[in-house]
PDB file of N, CA and C in Angstrom:
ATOM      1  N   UNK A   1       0.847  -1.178   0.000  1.00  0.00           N
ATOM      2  CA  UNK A   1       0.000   0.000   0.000  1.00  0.00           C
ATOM      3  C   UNK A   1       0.896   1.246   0.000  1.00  0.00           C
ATOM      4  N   UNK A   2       0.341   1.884  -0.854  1.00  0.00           N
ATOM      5  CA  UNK A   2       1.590   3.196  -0.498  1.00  0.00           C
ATOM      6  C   UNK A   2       0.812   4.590  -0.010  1.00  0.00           C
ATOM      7  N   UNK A   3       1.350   5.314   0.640  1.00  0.00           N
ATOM      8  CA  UNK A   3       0.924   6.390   1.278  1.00  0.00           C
ATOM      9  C   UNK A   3       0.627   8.108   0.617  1.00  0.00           C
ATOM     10  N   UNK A   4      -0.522   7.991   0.972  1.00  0.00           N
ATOM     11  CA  UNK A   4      -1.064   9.227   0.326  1.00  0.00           C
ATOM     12  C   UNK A   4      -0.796  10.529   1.116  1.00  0.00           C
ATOM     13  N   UNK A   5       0.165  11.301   0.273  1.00  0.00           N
ATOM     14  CA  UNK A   5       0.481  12.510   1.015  1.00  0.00           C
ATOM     15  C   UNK A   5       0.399  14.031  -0.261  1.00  0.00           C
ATOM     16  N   UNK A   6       0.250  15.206   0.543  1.00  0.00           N
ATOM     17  CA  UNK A   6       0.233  16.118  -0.408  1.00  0.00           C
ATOM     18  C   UNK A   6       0.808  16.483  -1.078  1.00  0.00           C
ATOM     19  N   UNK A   7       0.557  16.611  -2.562  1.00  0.00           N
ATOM     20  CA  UNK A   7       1.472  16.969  -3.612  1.00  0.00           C
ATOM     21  C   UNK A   7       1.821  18.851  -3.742  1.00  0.00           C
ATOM     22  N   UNK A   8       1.376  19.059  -3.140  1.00  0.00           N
ATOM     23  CA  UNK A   8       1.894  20.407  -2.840  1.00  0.00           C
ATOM     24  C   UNK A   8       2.491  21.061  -1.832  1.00  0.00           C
ATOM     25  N   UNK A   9       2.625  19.865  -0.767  1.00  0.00           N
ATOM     26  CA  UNK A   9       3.287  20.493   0.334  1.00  0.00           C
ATOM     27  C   UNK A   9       4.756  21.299  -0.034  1.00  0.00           C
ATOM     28  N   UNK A  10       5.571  20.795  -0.514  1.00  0.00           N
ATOM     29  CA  UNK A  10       6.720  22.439  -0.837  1.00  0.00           C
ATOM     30  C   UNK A  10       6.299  23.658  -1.650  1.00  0.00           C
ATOM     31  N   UNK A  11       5.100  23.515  -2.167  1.00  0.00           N
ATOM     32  CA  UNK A  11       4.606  24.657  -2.854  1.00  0.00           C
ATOM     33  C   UNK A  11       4.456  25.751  -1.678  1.00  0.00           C
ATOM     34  N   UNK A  12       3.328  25.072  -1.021  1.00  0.00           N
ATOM     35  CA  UNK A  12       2.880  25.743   0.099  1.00  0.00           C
ATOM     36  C   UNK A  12       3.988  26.110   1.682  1.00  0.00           C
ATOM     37  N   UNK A  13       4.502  24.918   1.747  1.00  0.00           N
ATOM     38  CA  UNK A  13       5.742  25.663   2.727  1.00  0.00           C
ATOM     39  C   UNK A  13       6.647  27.364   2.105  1.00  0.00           C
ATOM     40  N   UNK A  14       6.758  26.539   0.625  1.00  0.00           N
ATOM     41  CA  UNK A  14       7.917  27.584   0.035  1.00  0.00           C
ATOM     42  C   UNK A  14       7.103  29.131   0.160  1.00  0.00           C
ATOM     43  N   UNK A  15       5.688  28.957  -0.025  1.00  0.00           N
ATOM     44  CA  UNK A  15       5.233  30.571  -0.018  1.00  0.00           C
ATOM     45  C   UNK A  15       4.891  30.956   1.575  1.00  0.00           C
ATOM     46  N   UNK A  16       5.162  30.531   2.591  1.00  0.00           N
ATOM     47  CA  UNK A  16       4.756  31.196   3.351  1.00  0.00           C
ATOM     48  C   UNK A  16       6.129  32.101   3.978  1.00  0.00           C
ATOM     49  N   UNK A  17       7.109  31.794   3.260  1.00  0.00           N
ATOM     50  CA  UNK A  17       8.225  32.362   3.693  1.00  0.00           C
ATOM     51  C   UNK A  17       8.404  33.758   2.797  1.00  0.00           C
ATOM     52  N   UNK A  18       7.251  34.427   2.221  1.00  0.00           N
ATOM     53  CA  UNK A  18       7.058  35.533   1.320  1.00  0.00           C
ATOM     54  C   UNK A  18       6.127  36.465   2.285  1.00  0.00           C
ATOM     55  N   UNK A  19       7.059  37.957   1.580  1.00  0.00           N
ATOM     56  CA  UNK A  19       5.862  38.779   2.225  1.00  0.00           C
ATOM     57  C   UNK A  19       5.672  39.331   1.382  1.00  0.00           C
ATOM     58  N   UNK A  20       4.000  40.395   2.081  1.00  0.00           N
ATOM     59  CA  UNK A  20       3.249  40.758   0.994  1.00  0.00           C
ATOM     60  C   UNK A  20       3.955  42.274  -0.066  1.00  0.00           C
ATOM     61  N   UNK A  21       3.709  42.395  -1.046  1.00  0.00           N
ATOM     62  CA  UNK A  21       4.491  43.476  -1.860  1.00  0.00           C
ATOM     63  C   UNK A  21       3.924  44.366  -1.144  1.00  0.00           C
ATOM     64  N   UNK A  22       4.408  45.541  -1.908  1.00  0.00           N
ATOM     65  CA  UNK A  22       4.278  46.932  -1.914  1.00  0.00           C
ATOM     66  C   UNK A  22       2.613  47.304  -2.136  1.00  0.00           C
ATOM     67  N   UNK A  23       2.149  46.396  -3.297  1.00  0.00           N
ATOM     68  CA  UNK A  23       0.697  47.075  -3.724  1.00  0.00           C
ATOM     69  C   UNK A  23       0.061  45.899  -3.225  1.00  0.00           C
ATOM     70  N   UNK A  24       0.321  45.164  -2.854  1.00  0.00           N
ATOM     71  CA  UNK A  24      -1.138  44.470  -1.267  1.00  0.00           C
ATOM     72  C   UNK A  24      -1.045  45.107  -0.511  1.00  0.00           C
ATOM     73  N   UNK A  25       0.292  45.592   0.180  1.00  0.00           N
ATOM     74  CA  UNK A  25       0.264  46.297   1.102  1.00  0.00           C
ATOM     75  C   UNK A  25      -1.053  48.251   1.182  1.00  0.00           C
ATOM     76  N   UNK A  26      -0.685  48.070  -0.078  1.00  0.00           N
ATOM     77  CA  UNK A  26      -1.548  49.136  -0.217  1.00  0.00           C
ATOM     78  C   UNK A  26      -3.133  49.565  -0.872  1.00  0.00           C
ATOM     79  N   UNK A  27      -3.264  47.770  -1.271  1.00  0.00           N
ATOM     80  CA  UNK A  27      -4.769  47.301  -1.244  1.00  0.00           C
ATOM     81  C   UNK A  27      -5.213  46.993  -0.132  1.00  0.00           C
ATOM     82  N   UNK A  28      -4.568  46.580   1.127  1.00  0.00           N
ATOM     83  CA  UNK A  28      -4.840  46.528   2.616  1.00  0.00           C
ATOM     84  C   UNK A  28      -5.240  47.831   3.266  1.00  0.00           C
ATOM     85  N   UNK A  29      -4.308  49.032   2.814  1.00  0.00           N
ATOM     86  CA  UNK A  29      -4.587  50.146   3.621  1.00  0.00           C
ATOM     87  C   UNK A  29      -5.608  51.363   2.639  1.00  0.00           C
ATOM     88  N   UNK A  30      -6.019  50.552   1.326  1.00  0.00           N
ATOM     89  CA  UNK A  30      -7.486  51.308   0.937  1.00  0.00           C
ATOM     90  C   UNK A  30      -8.099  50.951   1.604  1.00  0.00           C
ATOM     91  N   UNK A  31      -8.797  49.090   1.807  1.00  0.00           N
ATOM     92  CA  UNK A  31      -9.571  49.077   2.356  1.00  0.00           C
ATOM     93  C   UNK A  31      -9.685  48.775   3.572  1.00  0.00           C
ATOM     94  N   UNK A  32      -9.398  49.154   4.157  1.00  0.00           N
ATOM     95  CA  UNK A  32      -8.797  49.268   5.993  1.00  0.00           C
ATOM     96  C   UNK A  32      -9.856  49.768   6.901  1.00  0.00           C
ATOM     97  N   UNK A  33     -10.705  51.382   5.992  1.00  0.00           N
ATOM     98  CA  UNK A  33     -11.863  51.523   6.325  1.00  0.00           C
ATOM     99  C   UNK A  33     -13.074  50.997   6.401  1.00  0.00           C
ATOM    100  N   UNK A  34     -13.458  49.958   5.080  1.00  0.00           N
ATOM    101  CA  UNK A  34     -14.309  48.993   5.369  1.00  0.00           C
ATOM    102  C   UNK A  34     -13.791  48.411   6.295  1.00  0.00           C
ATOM    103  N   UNK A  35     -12.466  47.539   6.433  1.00  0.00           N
ATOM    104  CA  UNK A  35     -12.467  46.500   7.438  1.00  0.00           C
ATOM    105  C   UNK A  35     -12.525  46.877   8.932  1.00  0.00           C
ATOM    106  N   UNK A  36     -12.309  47.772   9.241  1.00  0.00           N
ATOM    107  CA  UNK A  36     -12.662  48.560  10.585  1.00  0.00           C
ATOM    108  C   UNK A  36     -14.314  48.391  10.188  1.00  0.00           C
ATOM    109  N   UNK A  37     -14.931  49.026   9.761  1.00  0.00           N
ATOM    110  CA  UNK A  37     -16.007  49.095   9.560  1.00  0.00           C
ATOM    111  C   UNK A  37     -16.915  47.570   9.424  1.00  0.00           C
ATOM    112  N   UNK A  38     -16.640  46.725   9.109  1.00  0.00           N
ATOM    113  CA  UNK A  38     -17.022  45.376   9.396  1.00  0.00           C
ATOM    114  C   UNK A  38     -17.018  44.805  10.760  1.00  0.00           C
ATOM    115  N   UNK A  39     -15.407  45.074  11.184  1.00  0.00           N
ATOM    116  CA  UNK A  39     -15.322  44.665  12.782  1.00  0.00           C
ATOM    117  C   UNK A  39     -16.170  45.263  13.126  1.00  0.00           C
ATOM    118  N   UNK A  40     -16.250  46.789  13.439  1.00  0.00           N
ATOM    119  CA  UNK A  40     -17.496  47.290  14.116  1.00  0.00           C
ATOM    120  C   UNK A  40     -19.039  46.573  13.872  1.00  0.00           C
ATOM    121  N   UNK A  41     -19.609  46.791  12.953  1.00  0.00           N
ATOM    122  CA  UNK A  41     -20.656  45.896  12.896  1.00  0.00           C
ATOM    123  C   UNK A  41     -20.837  44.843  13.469  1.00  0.00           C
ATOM    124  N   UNK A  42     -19.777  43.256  13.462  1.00  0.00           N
ATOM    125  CA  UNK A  42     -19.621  42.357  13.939  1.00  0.00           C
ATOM    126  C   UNK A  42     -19.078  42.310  15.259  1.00  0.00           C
ATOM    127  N   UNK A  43     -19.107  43.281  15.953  1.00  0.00           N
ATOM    128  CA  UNK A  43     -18.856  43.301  17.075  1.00  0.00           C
ATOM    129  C   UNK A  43     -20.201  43.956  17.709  1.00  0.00           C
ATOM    130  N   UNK A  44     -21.146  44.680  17.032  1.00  0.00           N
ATOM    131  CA  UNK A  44     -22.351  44.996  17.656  1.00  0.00           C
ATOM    132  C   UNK A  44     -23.666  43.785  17.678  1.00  0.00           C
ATOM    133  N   UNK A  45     -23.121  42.924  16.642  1.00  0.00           N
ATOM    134  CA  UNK A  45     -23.648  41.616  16.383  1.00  0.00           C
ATOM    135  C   UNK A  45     -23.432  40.894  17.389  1.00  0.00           C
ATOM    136  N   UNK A  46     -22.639  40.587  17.961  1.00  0.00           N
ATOM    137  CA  UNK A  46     -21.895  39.640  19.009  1.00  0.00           C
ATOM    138  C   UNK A  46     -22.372  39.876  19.851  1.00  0.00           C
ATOM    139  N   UNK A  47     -22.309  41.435  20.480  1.00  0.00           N
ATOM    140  CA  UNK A  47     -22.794  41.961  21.916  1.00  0.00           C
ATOM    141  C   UNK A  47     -24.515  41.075  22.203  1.00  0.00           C
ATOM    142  N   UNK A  48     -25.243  40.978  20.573  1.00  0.00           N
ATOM    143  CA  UNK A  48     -26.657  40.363  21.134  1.00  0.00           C
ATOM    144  C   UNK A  48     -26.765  39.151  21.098  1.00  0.00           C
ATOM    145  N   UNK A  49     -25.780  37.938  20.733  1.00  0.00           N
ATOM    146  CA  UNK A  49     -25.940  36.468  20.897  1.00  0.00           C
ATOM    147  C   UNK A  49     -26.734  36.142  21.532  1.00  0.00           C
ATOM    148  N   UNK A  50     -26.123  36.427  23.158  1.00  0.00           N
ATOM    149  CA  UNK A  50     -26.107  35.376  23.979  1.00  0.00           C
ATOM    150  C   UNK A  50     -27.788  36.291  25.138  1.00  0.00           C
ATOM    151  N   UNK A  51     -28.516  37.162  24.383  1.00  0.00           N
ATOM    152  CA  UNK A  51     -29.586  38.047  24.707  1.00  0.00           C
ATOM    153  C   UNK A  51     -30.350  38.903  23.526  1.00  0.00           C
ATOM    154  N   UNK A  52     -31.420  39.252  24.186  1.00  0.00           N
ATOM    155  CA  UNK A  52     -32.243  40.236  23.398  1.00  0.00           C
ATOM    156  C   UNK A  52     -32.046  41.251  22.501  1.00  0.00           C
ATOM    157  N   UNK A  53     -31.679  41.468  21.697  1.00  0.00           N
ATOM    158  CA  UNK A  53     -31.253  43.406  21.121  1.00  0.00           C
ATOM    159  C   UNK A  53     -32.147  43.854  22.220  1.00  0.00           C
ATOM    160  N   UNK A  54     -31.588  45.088  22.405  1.00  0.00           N
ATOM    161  CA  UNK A  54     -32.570  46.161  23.002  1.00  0.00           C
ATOM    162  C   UNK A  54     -32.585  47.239  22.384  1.00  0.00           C
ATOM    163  N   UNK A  55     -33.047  48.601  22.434  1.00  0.00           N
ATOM    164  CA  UNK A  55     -33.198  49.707  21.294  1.00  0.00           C
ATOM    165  C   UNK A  55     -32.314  49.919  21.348  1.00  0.00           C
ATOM    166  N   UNK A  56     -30.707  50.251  22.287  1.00  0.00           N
ATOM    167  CA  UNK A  56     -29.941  51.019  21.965  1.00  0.00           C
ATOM    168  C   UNK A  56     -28.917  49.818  21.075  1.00  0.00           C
ATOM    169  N   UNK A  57     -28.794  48.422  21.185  1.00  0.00           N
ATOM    170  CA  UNK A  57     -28.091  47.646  20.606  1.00  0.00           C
ATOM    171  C   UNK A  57     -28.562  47.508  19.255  1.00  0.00           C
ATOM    172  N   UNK A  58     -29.686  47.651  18.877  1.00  0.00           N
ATOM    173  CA  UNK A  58     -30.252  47.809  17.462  1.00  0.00           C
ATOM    174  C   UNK A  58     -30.090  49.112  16.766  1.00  0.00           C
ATOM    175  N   UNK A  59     -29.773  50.372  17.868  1.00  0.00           N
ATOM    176  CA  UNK A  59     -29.566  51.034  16.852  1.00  0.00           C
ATOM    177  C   UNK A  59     -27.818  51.392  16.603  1.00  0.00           C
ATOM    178  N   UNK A  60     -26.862  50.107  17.958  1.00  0.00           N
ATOM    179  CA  UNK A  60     -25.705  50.368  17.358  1.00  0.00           C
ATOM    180  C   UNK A  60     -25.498  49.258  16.018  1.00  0.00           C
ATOM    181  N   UNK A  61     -26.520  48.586  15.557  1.00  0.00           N
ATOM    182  CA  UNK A  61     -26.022  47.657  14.604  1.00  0.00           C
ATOM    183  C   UNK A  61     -26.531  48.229  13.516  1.00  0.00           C
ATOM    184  N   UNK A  62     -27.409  49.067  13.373  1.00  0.00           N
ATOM    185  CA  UNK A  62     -28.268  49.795  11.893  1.00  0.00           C
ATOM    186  C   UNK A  62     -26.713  50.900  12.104  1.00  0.00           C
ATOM    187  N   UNK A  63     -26.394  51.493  12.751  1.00  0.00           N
ATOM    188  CA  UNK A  63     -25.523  52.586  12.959  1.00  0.00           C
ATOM    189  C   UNK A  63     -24.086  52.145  12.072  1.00  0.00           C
ATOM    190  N   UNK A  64     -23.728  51.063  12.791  1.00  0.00           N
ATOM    191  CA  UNK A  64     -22.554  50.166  12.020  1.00  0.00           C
ATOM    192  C   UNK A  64     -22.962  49.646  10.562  1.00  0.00           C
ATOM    193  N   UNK A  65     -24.005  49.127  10.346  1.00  0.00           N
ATOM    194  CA  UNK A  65     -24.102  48.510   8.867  1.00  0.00           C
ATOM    195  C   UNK A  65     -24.013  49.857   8.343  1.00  0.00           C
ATOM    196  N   UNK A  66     -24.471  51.192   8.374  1.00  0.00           N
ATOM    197  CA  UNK A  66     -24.680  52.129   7.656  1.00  0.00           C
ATOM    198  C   UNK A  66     -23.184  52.687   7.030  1.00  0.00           C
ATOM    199  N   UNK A  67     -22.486  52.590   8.028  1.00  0.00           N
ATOM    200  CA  UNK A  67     -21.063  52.749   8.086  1.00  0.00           C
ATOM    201  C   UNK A  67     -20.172  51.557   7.395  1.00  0.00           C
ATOM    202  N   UNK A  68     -20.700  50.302   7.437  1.00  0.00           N
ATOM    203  CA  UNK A  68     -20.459  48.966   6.226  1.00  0.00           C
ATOM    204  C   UNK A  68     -20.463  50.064   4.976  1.00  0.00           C
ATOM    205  N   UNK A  69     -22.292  49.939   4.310  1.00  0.00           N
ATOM    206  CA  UNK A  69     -22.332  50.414   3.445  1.00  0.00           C
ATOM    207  C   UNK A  69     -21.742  51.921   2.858  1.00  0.00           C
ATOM    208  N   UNK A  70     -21.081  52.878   3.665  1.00  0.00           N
ATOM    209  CA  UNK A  70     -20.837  54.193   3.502  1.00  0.00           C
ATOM    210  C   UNK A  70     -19.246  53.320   3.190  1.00  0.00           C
ATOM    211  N   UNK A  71     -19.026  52.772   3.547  1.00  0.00           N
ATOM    212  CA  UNK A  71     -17.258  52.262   3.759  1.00  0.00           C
ATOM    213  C   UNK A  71     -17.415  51.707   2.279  1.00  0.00           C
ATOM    214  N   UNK A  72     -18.386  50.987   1.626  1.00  0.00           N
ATOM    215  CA  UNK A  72     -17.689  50.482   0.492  1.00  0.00           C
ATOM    216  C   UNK A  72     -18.483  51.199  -0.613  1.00  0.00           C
ATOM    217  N   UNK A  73     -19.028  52.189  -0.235  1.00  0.00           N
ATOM    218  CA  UNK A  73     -19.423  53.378  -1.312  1.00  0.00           C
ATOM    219  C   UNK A  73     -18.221  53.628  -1.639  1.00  0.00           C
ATOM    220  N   UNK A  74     -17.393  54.534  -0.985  1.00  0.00           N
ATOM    221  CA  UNK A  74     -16.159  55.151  -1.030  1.00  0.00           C
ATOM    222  C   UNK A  74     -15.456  54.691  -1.608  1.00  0.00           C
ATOM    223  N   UNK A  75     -15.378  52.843  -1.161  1.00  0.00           N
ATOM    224  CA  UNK A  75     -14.575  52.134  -1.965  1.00  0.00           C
ATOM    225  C   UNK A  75     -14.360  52.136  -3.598  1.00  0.00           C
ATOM    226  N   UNK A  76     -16.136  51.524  -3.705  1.00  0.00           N
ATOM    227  CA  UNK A  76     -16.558  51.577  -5.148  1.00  0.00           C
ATOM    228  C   UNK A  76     -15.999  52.976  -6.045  1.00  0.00           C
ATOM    229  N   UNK A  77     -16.521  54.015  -5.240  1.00  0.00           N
ATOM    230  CA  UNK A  77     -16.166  55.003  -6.223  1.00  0.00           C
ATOM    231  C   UNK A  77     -14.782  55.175  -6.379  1.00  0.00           C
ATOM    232  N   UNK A  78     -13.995  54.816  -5.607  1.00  0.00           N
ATOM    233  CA  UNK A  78     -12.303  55.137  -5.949  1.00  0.00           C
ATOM    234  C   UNK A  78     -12.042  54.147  -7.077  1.00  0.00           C
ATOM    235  N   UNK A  79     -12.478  53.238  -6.542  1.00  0.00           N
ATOM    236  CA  UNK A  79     -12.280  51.532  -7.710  1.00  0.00           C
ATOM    237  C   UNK A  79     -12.930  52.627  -9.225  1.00  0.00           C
ATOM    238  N   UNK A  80     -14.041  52.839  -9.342  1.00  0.00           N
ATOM    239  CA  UNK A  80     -14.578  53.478 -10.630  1.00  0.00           C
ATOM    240  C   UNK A  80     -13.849  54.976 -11.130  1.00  0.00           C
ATOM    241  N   UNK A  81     -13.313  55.820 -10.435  1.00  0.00           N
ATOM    242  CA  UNK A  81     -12.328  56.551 -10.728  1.00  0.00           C
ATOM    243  C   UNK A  81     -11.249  56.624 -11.252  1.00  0.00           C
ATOM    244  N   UNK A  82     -10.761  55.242 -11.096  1.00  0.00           N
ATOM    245  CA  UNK A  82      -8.975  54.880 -11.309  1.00  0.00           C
ATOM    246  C   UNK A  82      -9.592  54.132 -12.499  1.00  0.00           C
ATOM    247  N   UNK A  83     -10.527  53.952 -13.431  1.00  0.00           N
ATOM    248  CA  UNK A  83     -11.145  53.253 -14.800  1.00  0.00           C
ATOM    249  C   UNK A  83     -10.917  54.358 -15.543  1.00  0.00           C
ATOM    250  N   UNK A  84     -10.155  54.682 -16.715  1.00  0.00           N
ATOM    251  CA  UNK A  84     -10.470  55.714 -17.592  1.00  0.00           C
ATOM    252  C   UNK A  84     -11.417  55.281 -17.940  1.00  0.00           C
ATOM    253  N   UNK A  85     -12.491  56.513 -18.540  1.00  0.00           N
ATOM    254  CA  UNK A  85     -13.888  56.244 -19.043  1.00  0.00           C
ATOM    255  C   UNK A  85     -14.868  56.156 -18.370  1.00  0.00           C
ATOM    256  N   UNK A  86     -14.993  55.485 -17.110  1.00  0.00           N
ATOM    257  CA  UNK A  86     -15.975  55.372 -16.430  1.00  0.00           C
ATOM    258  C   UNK A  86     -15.976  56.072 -15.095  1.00  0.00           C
ATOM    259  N   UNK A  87     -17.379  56.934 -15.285  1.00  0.00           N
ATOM    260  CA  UNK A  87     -17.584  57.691 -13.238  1.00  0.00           C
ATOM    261  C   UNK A  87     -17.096  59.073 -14.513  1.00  0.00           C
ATOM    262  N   UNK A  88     -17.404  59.546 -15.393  1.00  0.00           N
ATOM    263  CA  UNK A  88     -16.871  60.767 -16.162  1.00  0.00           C
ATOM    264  C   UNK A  88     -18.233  61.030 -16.285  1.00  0.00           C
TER     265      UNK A  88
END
């Protein structure tokens, strides 16, 4: 019987010894504001698991999604800006 093992294991060792470039690095810190903006949300989510929403926890989670969606407005439109042709 012979043994089944992964055929990619040095693929995958070999890349974790890489770091990220210059322009991930700076696709990370466009969207940095959504991702703050997600944690927040998901952290007003959490607070009601383990209980009821109550009015003020419902209105920190409409408060946060609003701030989701305002976070990847911003996004979108930078993404449609940097398109010649389009958002003109």
């Amino acid at each position: 019987m012979t043994p089944i093992v992964a055929l990619q294991a040095l693929v995958t060792a070999a890349s974790l010894d890489i770091e990220p470039t210059a322009t991930e690095l700076d696709a990370i810190d466009r969207e940095m504001p959504l991702i703050r903006a997600e944690v927040e949300l998901l952290d007003a989510q959490i607070m009601t698991i383990d209980r009821p929403a109550n009015e003020l926890d419902e209105r920190r989670i409409r408060r946060a999604g609003r701030k989701v969606l305002a976070a990847r407005r911003v996004l979108a439109n930078k993404a449609t800006a940097q398109v010649p042709g389009v958002g003109a």
